[in-house]
C-alpha atoms as a PDB file:
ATOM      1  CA  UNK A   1     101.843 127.915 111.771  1.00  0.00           C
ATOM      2  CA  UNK A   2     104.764 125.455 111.985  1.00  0.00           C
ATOM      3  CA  UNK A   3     107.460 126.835 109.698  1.00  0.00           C
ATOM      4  CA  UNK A   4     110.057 124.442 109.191  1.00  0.00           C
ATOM      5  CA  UNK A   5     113.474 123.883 106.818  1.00  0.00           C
ATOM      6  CA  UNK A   6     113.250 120.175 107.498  1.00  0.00           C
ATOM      7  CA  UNK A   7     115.637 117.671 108.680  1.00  0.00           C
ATOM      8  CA  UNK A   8     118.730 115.862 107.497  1.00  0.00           C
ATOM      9  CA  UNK A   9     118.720 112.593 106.981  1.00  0.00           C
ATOM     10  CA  UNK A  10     119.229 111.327 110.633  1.00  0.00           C
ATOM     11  CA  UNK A  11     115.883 112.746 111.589  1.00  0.00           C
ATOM     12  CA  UNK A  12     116.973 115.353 113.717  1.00  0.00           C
ATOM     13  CA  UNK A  13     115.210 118.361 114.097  1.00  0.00           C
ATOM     14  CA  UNK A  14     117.261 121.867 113.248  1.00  0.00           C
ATOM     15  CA  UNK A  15     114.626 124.524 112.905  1.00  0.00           C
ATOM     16  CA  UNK A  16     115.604 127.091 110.047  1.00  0.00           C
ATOM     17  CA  UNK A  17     118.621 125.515 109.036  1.00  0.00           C
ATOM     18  CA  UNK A  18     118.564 121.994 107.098  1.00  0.00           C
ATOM     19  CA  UNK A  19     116.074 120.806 104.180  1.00  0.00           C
ATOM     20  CA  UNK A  20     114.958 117.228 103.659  1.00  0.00           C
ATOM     21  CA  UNK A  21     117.233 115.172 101.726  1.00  0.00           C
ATOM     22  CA  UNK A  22     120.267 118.235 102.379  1.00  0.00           C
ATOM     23  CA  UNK A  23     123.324 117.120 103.819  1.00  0.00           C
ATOM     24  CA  UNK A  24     122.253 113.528 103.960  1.00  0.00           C
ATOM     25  CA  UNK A  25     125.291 112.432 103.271  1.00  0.00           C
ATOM     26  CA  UNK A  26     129.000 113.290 103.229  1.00  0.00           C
ATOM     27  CA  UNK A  27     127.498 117.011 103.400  1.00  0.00           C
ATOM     28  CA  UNK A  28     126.238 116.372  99.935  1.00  0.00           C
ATOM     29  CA  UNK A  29     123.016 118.578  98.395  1.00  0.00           C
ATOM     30  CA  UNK A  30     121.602 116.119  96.013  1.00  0.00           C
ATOM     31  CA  UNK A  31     120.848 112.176  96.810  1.00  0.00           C
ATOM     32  CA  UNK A  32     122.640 109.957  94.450  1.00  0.00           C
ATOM     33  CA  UNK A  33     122.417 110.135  90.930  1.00  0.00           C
ATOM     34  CA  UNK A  34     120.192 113.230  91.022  1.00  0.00           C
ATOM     35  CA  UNK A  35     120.793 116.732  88.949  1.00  0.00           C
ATOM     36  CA  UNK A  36     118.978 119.978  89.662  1.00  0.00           C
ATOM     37  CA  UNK A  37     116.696 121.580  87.034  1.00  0.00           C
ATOM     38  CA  UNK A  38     115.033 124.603  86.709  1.00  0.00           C
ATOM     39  CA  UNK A  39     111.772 125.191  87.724  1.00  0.00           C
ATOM     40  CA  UNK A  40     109.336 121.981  88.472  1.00  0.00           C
ATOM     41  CA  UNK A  41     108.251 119.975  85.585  1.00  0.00           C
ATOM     42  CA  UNK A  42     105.155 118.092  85.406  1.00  0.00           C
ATOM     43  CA  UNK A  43     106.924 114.861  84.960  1.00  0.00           C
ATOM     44  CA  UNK A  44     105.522 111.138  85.028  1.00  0.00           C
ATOM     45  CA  UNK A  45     104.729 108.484  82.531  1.00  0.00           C
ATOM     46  CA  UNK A  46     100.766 108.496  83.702  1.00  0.00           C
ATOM     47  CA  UNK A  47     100.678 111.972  82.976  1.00  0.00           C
ATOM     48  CA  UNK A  48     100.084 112.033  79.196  1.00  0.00           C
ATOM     49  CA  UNK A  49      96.699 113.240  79.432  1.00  0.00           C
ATOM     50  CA  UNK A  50      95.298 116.267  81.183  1.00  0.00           C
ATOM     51  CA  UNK A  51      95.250 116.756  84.775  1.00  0.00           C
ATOM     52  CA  UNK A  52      91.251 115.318  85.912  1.00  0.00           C
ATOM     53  CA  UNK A  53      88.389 117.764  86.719  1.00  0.00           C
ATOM     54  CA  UNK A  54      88.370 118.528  90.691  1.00  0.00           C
ATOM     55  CA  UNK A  55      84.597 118.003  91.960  1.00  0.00           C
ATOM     56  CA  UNK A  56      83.476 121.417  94.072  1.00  0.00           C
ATOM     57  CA  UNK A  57      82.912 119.116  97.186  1.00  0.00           C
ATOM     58  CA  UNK A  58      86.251 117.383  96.985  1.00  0.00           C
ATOM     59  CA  UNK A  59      86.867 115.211  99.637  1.00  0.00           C
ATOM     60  CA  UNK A  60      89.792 112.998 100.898  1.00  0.00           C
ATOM     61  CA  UNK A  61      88.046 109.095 101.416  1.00  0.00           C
ATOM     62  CA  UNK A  62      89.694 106.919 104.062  1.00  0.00           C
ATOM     63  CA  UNK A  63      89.007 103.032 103.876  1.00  0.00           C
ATOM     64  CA  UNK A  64      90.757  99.626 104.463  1.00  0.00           C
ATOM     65  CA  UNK A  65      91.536  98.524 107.910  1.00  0.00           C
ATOM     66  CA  UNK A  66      88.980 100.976 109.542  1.00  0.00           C
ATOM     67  CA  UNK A  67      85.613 100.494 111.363  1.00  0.00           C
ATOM     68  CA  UNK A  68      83.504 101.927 108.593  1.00  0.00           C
ATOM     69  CA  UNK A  69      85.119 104.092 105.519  1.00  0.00           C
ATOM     70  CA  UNK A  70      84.741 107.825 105.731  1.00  0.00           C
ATOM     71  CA  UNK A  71      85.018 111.223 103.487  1.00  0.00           C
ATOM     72  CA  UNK A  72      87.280 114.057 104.721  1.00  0.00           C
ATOM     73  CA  UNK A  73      85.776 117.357 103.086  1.00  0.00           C
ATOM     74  CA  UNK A  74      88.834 119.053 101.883  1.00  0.00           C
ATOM     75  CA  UNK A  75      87.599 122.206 104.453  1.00  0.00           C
ATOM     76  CA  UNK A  76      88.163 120.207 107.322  1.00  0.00           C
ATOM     77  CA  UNK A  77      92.074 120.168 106.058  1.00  0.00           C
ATOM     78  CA  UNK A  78      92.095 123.881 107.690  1.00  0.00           C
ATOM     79  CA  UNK A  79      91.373 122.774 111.241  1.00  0.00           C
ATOM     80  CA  UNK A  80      94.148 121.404 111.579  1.00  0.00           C
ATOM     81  CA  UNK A  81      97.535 122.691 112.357  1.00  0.00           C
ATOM     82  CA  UNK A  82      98.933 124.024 109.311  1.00  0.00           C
ATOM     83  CA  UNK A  83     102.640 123.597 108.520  1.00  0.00           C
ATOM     84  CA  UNK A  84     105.204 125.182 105.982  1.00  0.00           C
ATOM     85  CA  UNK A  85     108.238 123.409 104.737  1.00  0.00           C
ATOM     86  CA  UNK A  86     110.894 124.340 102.158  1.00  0.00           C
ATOM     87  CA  UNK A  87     112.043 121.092 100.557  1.00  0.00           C
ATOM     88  CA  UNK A  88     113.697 119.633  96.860  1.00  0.00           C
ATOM     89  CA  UNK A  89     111.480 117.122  95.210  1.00  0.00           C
ATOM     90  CA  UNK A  90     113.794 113.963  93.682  1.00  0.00           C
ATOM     91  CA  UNK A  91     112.052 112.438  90.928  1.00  0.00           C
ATOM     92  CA  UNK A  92     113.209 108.955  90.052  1.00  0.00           C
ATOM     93  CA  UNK A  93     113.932 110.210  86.539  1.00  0.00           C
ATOM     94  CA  UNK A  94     117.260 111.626  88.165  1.00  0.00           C
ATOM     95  CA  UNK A  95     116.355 115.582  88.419  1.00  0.00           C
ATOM     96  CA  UNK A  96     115.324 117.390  91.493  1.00  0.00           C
ATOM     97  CA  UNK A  97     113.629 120.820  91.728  1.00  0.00           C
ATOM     98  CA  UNK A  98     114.638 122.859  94.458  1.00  0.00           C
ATOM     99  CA  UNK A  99     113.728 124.499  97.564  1.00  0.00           C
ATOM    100  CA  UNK A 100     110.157 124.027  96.972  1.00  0.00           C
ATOM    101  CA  UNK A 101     107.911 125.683  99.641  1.00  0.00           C
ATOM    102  CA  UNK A 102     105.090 123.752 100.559  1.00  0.00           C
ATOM    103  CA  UNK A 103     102.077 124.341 103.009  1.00  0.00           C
ATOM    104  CA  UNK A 104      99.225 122.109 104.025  1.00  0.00           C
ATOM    105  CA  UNK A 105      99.019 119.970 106.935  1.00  0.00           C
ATOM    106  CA  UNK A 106     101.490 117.306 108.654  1.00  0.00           C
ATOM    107  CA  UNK A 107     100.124 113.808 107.080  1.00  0.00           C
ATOM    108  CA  UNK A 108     101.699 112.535 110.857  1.00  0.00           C
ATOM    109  CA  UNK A 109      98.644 114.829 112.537  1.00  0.00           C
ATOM    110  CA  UNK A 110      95.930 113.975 109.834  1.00  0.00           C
ATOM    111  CA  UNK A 111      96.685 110.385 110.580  1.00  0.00           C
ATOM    112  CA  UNK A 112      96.272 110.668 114.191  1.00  0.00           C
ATOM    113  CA  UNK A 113      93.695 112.823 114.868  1.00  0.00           C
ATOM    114  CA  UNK A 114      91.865 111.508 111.393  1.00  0.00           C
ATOM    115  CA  UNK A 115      92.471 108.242 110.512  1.00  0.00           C
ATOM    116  CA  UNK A 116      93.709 106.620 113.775  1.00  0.00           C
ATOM    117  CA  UNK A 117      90.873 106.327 115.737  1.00  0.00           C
ATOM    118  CA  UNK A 118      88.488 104.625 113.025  1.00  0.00           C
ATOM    119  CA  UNK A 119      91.141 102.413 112.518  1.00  0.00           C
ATOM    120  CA  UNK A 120      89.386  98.519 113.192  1.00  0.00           C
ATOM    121  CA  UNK A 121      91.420  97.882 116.801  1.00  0.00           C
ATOM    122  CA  UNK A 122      92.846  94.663 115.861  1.00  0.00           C
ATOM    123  CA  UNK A 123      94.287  95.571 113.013  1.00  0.00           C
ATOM    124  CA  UNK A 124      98.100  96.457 112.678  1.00  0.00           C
ATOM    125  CA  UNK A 125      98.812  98.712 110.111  1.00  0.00           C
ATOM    126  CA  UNK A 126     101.525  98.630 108.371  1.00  0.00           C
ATOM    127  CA  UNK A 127     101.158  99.914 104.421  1.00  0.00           C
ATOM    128  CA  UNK A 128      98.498 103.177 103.248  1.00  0.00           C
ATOM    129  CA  UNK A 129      97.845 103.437  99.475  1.00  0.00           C
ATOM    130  CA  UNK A 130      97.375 106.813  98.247  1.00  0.00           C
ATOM    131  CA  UNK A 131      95.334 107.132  95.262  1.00  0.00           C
ATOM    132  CA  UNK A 132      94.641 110.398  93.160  1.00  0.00           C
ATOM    133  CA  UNK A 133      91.336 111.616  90.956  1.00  0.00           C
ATOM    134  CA  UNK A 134      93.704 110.395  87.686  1.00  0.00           C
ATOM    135  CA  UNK A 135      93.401 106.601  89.093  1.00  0.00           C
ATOM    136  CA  UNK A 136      96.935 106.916  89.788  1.00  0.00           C
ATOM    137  CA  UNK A 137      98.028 104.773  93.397  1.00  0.00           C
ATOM    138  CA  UNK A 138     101.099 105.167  95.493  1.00  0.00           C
ATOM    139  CA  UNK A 139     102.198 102.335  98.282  1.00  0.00           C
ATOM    140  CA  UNK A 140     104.030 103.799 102.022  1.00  0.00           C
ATOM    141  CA  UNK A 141     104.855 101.962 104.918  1.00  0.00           C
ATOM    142  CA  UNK A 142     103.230 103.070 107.912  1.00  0.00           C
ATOM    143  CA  UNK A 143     106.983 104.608 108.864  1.00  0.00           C
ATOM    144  CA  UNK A 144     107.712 106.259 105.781  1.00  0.00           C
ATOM    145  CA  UNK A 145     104.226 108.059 105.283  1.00  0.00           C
ATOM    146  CA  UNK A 146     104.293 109.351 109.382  1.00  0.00           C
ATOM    147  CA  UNK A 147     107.970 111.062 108.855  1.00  0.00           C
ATOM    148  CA  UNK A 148     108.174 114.252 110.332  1.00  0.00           C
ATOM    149  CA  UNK A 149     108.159 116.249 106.673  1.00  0.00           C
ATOM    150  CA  UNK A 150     105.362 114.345 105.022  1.00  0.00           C
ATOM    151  CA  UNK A 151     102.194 116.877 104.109  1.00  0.00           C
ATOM    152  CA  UNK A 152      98.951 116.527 102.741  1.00  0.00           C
ATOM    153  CA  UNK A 153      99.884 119.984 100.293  1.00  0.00           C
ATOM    154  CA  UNK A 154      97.594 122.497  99.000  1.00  0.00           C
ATOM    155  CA  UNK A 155      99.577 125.152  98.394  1.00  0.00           C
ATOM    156  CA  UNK A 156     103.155 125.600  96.836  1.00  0.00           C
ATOM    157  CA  UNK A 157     105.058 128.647  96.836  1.00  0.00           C
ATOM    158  CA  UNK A 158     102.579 130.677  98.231  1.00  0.00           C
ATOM    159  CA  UNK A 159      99.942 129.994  95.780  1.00  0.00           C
ATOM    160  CA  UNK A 160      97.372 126.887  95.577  1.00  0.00           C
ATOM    161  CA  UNK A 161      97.954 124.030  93.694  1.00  0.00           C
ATOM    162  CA  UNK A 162      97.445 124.492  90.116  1.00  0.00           C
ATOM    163  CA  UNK A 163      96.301 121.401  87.742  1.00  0.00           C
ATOM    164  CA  UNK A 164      99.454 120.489  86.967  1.00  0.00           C
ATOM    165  CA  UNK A 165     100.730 120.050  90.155  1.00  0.00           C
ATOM    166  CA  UNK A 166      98.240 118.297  92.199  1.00  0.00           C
ATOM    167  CA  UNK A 167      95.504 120.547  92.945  1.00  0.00           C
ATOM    168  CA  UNK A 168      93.589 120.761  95.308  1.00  0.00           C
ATOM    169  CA  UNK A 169      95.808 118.591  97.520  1.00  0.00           C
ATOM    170  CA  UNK A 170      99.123 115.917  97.144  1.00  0.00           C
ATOM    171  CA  UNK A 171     101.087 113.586  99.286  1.00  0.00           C
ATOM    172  CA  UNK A 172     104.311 115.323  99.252  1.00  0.00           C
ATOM    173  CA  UNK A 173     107.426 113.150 100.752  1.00  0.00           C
ATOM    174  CA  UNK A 174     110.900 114.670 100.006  1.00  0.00           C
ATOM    175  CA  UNK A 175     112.764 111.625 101.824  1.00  0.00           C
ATOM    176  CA  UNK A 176     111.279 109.463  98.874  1.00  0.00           C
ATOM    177  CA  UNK A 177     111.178 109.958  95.164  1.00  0.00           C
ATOM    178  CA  UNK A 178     108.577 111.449  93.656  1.00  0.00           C
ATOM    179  CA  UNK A 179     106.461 108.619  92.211  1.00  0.00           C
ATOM    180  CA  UNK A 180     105.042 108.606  96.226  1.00  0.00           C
ATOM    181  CA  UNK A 181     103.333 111.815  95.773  1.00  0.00           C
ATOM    182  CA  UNK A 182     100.084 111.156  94.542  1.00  0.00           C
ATOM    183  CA  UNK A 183      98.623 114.137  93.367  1.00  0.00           C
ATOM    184  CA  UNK A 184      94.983 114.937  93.436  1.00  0.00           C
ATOM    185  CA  UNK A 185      94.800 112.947  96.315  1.00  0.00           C
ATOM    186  CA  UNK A 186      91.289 111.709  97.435  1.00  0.00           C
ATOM    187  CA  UNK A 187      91.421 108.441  98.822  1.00  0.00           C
ATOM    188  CA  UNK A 188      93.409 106.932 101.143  1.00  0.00           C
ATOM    189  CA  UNK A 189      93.613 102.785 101.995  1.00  0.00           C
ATOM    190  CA  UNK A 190      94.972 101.643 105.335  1.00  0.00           C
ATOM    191  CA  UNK A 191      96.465  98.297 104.892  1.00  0.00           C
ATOM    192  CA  UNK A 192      97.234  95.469 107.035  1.00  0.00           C
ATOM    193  CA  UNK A 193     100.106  94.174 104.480  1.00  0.00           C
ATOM    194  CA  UNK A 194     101.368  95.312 101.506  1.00  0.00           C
ATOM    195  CA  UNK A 195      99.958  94.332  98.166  1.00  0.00           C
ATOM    196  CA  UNK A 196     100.964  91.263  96.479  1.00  0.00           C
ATOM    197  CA  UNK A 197     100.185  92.129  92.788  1.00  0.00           C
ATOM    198  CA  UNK A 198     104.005  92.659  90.846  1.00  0.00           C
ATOM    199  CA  UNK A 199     104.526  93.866  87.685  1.00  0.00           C
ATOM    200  CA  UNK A 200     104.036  91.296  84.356  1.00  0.00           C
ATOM    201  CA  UNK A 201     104.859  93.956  81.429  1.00  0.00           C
ATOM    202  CA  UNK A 202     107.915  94.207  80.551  1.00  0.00           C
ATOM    203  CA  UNK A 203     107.269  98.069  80.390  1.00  0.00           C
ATOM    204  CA  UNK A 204     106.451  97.733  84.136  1.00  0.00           C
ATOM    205  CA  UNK A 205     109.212  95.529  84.819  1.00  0.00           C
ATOM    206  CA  UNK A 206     111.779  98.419  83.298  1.00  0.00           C
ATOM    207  CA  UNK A 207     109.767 100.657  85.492  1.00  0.00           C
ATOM    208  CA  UNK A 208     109.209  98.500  88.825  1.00  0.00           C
ATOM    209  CA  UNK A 209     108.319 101.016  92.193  1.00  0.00           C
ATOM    210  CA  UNK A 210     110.891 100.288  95.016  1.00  0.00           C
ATOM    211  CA  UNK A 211     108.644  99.984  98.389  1.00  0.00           C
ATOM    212  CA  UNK A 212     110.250 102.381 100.002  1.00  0.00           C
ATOM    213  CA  UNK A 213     111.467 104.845  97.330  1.00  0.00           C
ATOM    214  CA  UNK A 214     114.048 106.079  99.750  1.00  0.00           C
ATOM    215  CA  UNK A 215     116.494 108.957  97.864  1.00  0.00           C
ATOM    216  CA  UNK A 216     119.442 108.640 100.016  1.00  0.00           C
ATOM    217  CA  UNK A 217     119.547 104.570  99.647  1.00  0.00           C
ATOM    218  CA  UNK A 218     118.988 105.040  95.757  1.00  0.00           C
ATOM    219  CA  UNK A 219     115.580 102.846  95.954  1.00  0.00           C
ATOM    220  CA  UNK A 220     114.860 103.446  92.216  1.00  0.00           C
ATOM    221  CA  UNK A 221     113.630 100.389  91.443  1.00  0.00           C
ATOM    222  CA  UNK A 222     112.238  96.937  92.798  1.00  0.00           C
ATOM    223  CA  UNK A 223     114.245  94.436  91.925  1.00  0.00           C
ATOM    224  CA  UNK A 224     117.372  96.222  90.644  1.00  0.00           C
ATOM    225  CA  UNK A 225     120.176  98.393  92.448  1.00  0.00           C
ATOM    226  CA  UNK A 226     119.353 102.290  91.477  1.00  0.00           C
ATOM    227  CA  UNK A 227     122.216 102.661  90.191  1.00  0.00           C
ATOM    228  CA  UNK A 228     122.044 100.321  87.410  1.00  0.00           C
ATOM    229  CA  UNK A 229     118.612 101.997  85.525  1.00  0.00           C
ATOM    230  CA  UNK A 230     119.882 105.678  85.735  1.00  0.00           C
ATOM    231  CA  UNK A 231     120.711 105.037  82.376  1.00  0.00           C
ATOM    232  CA  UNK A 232     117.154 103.482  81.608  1.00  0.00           C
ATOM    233  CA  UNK A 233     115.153 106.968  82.993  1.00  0.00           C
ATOM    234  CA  UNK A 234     117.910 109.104  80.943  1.00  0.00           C
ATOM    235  CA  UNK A 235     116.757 107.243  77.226  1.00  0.00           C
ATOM    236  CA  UNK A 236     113.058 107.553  78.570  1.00  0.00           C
ATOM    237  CA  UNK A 237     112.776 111.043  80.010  1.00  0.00           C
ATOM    238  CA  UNK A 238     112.803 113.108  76.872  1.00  0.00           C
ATOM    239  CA  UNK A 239     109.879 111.146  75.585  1.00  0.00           C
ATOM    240  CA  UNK A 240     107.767 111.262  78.664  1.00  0.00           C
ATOM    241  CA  UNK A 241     108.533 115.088  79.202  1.00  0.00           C
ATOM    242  CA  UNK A 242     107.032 115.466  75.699  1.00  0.00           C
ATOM    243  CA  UNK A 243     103.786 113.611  76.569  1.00  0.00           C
ATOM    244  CA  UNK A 244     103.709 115.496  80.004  1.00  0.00           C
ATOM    245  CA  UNK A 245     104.259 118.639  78.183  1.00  0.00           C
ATOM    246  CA  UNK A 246     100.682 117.463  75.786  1.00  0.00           C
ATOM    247  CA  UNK A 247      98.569 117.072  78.884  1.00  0.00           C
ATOM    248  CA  UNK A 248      99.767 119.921  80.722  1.00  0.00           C
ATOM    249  CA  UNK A 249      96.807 122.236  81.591  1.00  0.00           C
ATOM    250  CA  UNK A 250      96.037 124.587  78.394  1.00  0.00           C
ATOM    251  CA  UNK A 251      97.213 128.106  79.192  1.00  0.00           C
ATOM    252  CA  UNK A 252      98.145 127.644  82.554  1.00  0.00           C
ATOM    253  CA  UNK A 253     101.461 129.845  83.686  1.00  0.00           C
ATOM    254  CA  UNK A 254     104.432 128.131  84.900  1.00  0.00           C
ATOM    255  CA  UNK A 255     104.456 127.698  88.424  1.00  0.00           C
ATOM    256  CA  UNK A 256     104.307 131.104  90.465  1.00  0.00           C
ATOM    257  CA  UNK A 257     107.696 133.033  91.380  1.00  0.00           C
ATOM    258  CA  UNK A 258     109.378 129.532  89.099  1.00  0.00           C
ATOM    259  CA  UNK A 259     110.108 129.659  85.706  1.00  0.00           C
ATOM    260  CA  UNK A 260     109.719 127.237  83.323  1.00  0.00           C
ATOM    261  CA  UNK A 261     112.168 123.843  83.627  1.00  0.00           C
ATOM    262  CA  UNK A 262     115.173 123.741  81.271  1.00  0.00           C
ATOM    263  CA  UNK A 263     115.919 120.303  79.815  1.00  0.00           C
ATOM    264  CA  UNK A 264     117.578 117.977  81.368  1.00  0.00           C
ATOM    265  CA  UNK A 265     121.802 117.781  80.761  1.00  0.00           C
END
């Protein structure tokens, strides 16, 4: 197994010694705008209702740009080259759980020895959508989504996903914020471009996804610098974490060897 600390936010490699999104910056811990919390909250303004039954014969469903659009059974996750990396997760709310340790497999080696060679040969891909069993989609460039600590996760901190953390697998991306990491992942769309649909709402218009959802550049938010709705996420969060908090998994512990997150300050 690849065990791995992650890299700064150059992209060099130091084994054992830096995390994802540590140091990326004037020698700074956090990204911009971000405060740790305790423990990992199940955080997101989709997530008001419980997390979604996982079928038995779960599967991972590639399709887009390829040849003909597959299934992945979940099992065939395990022949591949496993990886461990400790990382912080930055949501775009402005909190970040720490040192998270996450196994699964490299989403750079699922993509090549998966998806790559049932991609259609003259296409160029350049976006993947990541969609989980809640209906919930996530858009990566081809660059972001192949970065040396993006996973496919099924296990944090030792344990499987539970329910309220993506079971049985998630995208996990710590270079981006957290609305990339599509939990209860099971399809997968290779794109040739990226979608043109934008938001009408004005609730999606407050909320807008960035493209690239990079945490060091402060990519909050579509159309508007990052810095500028930190104080939209801080009126929004407390409600949210209360609907969260409703559709959180009945009776399920907090997450193992983590204990429960304290409010935000």
């Amino acid at each position: 197994m690849d065990t791995t600390r992650g890299a700064a936010r150059t992209g060099a490699r130091a084994e054992g010694e830096e995390r994802p999104g540590q140091g990326g910056r004037d020698g700074l811990r956090l990204p911009p705008g971000q405060r740790p919390v305790t423990g990992f909250p199940r955080f997101g303004a989709h997530l008001h209702h419980p997390p979604p039954p996982i079928p038995e014969d779960h599967a991972i469903e590639v399709g887009g740009a390829v040849t003909a659009s597959f299934a992945v059974p979940l099992a065939e996750l395990a022949r591949l080259p496993r990886r461990e990396l400790t990382a912080d997760f930055h949501c775009v709310a402005g909190w970040s759980a720490l040192d998270l340790r996450w196994e699964g497999v490299a989403f750079a080696t699922f993509y090549r020895e998966v998806i790559e060679p049932a991609v259609d040969p003259s296409a160029r891909v350049t976006h993947l959508v990541f969609e989980g069993l809640d209906g919930y989609r996530s858009l990566a460039t081809i660059e972001d989504a192949m970065g040396d600590d993006v996973l496919i996760a099924e296990n944090l901190d030792g344990r499987p996903l539970d329910g309220d953390h993506g079971a049985p697998a998630r995208l996990v991306s710590p270079r981006q914020y957290g609305y990339v990491c599509t939990k209860h992942l099971h399809r997968i769309e290779v794109r040739t471009s990226a979608p043109t649909d934008r938001p009408r709402s004005l609730p999606d218009r407050l909320l807008e996804e960035h493209p690239r959802a990079r945490v060091w550049e402060e990519e909050r938010h579509g159309s508007l610098p990052g810095r500028l709705v930190r104080p939209i996420y801080r009126v929004l969060t407390p409600p949210i974490r209360v609907l969260c908090a409703r559709g959180a998994v009945a009776g399920e512990p907090p997450t193992p060897n983590r204990p429960p997150a304290s409010p935000e300050r």
